[in-house]
PDB file of N, CA and C in Angstrom:
ATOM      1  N   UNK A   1     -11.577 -24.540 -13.547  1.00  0.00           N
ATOM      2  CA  UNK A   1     -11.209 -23.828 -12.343  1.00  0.00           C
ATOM      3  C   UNK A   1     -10.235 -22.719 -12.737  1.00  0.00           C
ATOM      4  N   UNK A   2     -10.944 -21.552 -12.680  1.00  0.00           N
ATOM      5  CA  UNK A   2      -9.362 -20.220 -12.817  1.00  0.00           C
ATOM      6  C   UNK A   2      -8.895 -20.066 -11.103  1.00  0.00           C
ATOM      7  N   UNK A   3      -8.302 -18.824 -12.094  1.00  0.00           N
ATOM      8  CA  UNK A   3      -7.094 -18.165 -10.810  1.00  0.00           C
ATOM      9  C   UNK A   3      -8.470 -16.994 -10.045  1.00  0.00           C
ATOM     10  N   UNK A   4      -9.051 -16.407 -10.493  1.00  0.00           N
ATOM     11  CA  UNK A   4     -10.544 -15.766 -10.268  1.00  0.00           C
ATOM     12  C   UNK A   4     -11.485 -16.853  -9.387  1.00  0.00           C
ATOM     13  N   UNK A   5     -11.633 -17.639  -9.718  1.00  0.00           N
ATOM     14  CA  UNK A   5     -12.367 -18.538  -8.002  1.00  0.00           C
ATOM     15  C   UNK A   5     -11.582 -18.936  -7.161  1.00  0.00           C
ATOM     16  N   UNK A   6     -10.187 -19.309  -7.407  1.00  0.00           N
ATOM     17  CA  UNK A   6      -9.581 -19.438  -6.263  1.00  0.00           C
ATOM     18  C   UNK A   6      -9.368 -17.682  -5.561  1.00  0.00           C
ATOM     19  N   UNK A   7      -9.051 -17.004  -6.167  1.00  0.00           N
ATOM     20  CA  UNK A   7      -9.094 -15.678  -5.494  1.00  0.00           C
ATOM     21  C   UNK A   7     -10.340 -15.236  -4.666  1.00  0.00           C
ATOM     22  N   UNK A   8     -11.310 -15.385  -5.209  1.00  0.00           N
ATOM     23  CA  UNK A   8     -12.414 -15.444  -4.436  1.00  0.00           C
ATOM     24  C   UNK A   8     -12.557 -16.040  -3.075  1.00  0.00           C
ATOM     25  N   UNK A   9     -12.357 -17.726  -3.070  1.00  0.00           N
ATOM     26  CA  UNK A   9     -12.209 -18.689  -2.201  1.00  0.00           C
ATOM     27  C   UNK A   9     -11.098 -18.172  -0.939  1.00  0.00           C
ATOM     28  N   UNK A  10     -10.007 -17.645  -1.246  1.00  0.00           N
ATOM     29  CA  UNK A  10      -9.104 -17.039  -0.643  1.00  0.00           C
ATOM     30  C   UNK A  10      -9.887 -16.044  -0.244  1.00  0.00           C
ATOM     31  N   UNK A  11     -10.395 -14.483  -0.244  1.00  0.00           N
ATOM     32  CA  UNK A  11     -10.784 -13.539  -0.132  1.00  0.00           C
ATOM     33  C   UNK A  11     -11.746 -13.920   0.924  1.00  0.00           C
ATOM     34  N   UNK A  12     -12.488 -15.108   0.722  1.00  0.00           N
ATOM     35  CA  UNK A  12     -13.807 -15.186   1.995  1.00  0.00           C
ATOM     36  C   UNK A  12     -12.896 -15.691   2.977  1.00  0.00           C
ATOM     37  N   UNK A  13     -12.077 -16.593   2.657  1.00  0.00           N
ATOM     38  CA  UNK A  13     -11.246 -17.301   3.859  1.00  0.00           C
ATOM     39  C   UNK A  13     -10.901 -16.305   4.377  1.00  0.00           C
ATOM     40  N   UNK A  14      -9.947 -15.102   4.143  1.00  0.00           N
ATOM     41  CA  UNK A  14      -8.875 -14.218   4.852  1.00  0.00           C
ATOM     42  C   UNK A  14      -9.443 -13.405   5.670  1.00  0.00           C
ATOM     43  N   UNK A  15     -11.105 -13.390   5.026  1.00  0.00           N
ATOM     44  CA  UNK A  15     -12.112 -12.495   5.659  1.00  0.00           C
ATOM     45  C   UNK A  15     -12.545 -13.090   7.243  1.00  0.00           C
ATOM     46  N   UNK A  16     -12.335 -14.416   7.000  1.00  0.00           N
ATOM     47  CA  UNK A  16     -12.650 -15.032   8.419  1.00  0.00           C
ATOM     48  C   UNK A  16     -11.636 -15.250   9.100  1.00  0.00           C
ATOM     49  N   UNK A  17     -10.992 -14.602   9.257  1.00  0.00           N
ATOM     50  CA  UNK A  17      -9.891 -15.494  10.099  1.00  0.00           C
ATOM     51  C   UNK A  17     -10.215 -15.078  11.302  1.00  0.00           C
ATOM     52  N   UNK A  18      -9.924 -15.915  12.472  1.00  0.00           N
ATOM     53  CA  UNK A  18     -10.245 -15.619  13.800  1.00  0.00           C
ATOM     54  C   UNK A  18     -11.591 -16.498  14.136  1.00  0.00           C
ATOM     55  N   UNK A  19     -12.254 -16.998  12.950  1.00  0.00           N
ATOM     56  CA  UNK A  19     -13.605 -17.221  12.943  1.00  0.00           C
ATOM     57  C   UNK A  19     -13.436 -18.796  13.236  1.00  0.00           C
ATOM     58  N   UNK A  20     -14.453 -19.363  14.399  1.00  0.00           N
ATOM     59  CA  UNK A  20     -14.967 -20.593  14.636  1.00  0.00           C
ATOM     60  C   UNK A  20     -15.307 -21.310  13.387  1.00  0.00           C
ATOM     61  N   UNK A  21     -14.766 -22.569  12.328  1.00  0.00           N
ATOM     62  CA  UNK A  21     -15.504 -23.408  11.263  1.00  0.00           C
ATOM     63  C   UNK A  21     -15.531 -24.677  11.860  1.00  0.00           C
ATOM     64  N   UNK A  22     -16.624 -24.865  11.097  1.00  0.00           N
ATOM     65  CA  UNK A  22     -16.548 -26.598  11.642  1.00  0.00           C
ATOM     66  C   UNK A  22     -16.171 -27.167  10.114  1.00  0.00           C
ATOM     67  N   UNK A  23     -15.648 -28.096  10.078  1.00  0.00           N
ATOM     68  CA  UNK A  23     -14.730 -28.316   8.756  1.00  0.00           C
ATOM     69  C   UNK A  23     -15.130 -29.880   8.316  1.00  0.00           C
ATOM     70  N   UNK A  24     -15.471 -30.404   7.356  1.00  0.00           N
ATOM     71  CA  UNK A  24     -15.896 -31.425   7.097  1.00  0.00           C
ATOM     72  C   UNK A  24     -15.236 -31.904   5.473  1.00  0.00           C
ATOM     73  N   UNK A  25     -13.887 -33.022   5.589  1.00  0.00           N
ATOM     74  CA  UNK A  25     -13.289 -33.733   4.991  1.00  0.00           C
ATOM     75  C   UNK A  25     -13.341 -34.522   4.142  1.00  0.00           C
ATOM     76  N   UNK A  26     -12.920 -34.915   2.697  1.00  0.00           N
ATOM     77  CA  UNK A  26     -13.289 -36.053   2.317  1.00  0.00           C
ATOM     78  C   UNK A  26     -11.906 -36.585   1.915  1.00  0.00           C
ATOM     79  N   UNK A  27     -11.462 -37.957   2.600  1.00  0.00           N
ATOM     80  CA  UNK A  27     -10.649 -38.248   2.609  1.00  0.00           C
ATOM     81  C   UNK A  27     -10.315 -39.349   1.432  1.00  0.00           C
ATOM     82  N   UNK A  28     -11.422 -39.965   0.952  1.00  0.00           N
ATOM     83  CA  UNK A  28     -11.122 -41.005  -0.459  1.00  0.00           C
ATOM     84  C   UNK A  28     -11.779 -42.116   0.327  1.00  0.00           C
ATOM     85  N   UNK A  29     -12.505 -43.129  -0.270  1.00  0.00           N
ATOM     86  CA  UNK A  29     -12.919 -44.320   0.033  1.00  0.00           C
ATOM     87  C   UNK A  29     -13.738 -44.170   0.711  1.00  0.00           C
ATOM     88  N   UNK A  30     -14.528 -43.333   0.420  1.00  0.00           N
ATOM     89  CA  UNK A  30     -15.829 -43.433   1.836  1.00  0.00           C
ATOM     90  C   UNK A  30     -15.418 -42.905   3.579  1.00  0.00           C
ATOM     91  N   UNK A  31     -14.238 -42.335   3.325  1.00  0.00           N
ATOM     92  CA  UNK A  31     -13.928 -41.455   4.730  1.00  0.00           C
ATOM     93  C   UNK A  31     -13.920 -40.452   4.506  1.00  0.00           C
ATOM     94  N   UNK A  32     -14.800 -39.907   5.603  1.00  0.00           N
ATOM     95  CA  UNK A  32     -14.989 -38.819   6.103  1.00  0.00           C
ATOM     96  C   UNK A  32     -14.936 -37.617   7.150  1.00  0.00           C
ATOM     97  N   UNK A  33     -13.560 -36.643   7.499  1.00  0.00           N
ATOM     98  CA  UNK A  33     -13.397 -36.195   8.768  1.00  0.00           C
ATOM     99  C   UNK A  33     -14.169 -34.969   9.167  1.00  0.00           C
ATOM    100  N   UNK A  34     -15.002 -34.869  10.519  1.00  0.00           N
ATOM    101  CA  UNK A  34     -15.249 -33.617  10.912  1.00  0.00           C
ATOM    102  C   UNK A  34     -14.960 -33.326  12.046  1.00  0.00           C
ATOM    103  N   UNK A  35     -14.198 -31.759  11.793  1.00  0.00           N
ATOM    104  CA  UNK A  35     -13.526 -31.536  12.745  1.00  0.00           C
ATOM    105  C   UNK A  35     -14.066 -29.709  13.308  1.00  0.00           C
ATOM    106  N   UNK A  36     -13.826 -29.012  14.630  1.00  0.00           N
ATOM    107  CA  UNK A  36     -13.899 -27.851  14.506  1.00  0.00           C
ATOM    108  C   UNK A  36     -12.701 -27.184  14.561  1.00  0.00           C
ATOM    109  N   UNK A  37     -12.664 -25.975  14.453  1.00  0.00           N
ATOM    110  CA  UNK A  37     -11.555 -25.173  14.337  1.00  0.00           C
ATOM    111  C   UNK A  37     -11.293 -23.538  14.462  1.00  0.00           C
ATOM    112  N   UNK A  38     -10.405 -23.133  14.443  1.00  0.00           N
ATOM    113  CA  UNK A  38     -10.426 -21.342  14.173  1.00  0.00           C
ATOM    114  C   UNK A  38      -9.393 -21.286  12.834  1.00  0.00           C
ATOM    115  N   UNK A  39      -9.791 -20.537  12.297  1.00  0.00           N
ATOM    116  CA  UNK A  39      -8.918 -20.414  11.179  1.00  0.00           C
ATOM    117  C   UNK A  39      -7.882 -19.316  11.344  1.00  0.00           C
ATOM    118  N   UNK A  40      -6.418 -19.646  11.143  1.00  0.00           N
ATOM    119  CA  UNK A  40      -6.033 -19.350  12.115  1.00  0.00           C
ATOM    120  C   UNK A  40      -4.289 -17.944  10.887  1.00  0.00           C
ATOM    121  N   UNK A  41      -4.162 -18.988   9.781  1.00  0.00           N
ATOM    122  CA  UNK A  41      -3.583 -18.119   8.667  1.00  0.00           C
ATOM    123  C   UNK A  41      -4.166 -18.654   7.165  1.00  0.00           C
ATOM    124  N   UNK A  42      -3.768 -17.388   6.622  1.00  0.00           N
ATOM    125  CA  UNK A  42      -3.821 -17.619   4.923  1.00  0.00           C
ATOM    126  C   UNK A  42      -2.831 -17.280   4.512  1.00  0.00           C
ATOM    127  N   UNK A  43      -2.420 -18.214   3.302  1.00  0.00           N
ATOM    128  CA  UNK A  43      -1.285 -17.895   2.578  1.00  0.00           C
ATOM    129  C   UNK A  43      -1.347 -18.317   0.565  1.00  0.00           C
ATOM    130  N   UNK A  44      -0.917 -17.884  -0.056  1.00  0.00           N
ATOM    131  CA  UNK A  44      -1.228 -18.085  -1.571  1.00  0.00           C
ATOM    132  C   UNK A  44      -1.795 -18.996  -1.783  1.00  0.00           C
ATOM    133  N   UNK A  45      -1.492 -19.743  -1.231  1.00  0.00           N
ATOM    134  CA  UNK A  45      -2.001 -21.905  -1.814  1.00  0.00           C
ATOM    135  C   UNK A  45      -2.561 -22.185  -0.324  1.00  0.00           C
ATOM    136  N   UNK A  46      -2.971 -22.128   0.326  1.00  0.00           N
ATOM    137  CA  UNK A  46      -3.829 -22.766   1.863  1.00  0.00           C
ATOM    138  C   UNK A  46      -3.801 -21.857   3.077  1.00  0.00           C
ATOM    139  N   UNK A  47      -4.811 -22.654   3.551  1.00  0.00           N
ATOM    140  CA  UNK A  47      -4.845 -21.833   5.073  1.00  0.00           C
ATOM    141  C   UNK A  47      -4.361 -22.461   5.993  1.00  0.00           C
ATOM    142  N   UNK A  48      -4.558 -22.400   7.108  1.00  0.00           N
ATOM    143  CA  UNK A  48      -4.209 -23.404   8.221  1.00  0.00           C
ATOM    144  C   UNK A  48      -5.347 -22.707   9.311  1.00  0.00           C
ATOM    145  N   UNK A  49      -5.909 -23.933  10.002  1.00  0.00           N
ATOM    146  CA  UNK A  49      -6.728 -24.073  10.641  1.00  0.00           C
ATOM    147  C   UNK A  49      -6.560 -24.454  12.329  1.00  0.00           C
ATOM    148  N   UNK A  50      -6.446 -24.210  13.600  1.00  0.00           N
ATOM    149  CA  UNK A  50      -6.258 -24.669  14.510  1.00  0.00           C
ATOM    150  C   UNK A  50      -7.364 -25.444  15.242  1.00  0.00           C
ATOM    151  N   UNK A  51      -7.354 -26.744  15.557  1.00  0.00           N
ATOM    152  CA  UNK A  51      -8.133 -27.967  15.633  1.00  0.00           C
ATOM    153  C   UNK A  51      -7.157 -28.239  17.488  1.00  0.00           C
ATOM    154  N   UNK A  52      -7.927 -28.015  18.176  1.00  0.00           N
ATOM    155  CA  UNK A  52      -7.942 -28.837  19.768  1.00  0.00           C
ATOM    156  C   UNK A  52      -8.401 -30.389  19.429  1.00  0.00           C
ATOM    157  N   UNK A  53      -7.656 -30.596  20.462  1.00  0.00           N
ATOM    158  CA  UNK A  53      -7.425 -31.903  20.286  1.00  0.00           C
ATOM    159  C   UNK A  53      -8.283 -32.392  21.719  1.00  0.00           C
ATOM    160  N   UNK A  54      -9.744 -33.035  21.579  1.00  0.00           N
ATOM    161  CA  UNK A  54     -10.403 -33.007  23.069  1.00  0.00           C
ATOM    162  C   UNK A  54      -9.441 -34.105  23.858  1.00  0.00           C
ATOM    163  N   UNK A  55      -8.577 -34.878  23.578  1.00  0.00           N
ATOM    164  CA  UNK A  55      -8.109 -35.692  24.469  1.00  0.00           C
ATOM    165  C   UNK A  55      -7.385 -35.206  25.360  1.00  0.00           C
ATOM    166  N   UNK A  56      -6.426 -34.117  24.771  1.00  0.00           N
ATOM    167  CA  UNK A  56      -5.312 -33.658  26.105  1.00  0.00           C
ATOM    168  C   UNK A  56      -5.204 -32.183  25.700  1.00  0.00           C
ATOM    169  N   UNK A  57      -6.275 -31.882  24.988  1.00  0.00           N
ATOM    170  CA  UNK A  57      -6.027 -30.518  25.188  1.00  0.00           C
ATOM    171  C   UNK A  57      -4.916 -29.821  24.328  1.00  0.00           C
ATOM    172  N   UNK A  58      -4.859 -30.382  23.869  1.00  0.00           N
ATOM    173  CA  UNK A  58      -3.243 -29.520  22.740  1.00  0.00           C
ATOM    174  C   UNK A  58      -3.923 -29.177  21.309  1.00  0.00           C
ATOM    175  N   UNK A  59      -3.518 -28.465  21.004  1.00  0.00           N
ATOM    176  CA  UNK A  59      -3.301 -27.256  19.924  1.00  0.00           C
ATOM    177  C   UNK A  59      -3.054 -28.196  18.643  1.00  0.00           C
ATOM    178  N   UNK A  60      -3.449 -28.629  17.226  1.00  0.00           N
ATOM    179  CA  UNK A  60      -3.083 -29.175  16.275  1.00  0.00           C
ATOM    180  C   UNK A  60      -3.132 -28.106  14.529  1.00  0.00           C
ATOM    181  N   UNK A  61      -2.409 -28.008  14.214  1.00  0.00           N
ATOM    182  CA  UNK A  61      -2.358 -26.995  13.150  1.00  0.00           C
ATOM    183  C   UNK A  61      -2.767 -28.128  11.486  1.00  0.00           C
ATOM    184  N   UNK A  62      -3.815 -28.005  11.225  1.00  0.00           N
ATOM    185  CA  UNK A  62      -4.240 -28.271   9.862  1.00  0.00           C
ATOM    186  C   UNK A  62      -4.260 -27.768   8.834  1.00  0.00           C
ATOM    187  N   UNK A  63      -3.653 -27.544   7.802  1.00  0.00           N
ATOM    188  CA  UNK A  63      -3.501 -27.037   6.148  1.00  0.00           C
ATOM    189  C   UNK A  63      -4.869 -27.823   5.239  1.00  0.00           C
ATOM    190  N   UNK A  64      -5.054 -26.783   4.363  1.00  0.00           N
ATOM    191  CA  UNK A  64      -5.857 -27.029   3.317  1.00  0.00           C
ATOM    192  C   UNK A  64      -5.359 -26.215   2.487  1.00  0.00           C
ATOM    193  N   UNK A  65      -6.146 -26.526   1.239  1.00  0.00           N
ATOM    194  CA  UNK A  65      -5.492 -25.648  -0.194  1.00  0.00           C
ATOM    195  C   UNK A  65      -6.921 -25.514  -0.464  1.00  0.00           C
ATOM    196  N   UNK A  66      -6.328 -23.987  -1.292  1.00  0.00           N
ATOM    197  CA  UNK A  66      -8.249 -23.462  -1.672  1.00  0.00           C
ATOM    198  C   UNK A  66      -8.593 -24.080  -2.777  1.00  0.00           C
ATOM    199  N   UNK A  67      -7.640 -24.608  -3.344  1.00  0.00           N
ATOM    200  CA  UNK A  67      -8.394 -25.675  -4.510  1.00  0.00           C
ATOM    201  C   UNK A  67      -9.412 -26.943  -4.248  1.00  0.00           C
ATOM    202  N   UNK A  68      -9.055 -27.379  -2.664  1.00  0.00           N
ATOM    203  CA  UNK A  68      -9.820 -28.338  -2.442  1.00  0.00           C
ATOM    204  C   UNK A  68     -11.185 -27.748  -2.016  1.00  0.00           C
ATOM    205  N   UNK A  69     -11.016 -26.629  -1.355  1.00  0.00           N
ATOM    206  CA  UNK A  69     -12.728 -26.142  -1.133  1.00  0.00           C
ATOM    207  C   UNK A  69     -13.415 -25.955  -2.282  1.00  0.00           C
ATOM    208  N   UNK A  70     -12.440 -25.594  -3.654  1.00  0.00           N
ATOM    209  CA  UNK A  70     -13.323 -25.467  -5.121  1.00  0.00           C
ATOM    210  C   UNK A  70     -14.063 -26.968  -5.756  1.00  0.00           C
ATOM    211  N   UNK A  71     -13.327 -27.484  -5.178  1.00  0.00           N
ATOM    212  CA  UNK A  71     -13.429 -28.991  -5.901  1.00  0.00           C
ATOM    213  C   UNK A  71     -14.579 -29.740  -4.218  1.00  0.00           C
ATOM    214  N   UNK A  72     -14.970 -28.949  -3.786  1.00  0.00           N
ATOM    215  CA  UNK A  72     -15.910 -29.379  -2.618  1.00  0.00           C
ATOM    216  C   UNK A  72     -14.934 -30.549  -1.864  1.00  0.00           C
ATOM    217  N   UNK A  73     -13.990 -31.544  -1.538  1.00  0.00           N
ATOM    218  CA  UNK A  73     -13.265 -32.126  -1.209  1.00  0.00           C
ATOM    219  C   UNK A  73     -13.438 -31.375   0.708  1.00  0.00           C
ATOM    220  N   UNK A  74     -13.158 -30.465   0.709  1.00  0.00           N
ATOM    221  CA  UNK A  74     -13.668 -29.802   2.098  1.00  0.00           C
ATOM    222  C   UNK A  74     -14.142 -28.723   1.691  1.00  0.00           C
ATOM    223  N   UNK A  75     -15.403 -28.957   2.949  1.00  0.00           N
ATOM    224  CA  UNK A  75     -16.231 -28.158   3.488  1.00  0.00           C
ATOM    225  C   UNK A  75     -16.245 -27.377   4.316  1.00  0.00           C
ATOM    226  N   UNK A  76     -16.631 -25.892   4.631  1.00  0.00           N
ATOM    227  CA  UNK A  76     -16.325 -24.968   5.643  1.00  0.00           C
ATOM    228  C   UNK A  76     -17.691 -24.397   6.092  1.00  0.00           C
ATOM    229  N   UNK A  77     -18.136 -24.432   7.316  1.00  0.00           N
ATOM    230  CA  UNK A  77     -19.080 -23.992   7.739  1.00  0.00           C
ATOM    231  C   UNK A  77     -18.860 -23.137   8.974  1.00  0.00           C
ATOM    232  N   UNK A  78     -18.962 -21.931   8.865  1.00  0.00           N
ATOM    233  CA  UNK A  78     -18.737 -20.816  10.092  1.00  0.00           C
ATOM    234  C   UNK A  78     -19.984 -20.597  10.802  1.00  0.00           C
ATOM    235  N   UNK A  79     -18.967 -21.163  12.066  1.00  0.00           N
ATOM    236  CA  UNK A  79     -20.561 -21.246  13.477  1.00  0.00           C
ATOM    237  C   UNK A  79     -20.143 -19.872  14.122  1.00  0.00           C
TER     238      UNK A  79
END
């Protein structure tokens, strides 16, 4: 893994921001989260993602690191 695919990985992210993903997790042991979202900032090491919460309606702010999208760990799919 270089500093050149994570730059990349970053570059498509920053390109979407504002953009609807549906985001799909791998949490260890056979768990698995999917969630939707807007992507919402980028910053050197992760983004953050804004995830509604269907129960009451509130706003939840999620981080990722672009290393984990290199290492497939999460998944990003823009609807």
């Amino acid at each position: 893994m270089s500093q050149l695919d994570i730059k990349k990985v970053r570059l498509s992210v920053d390109k979407n921001i504002g953009s609807k993903v549906k985001i799909r997790c791998n949490r260890g042991r056979h768990k698995i989260d999917v969630t939707e979202g807007v992507i919402s900032q980028t910053f050197p090491s992760i983004f953050i993602v804004d995830v509604e919460n269907k129960l009451d309606s509130s706003i939840q702010k999620v981080s990722y690191s672009y290393t984990d999208v290199l290492t497939k760990d999460v998944r990003l799919q823009l609807m």
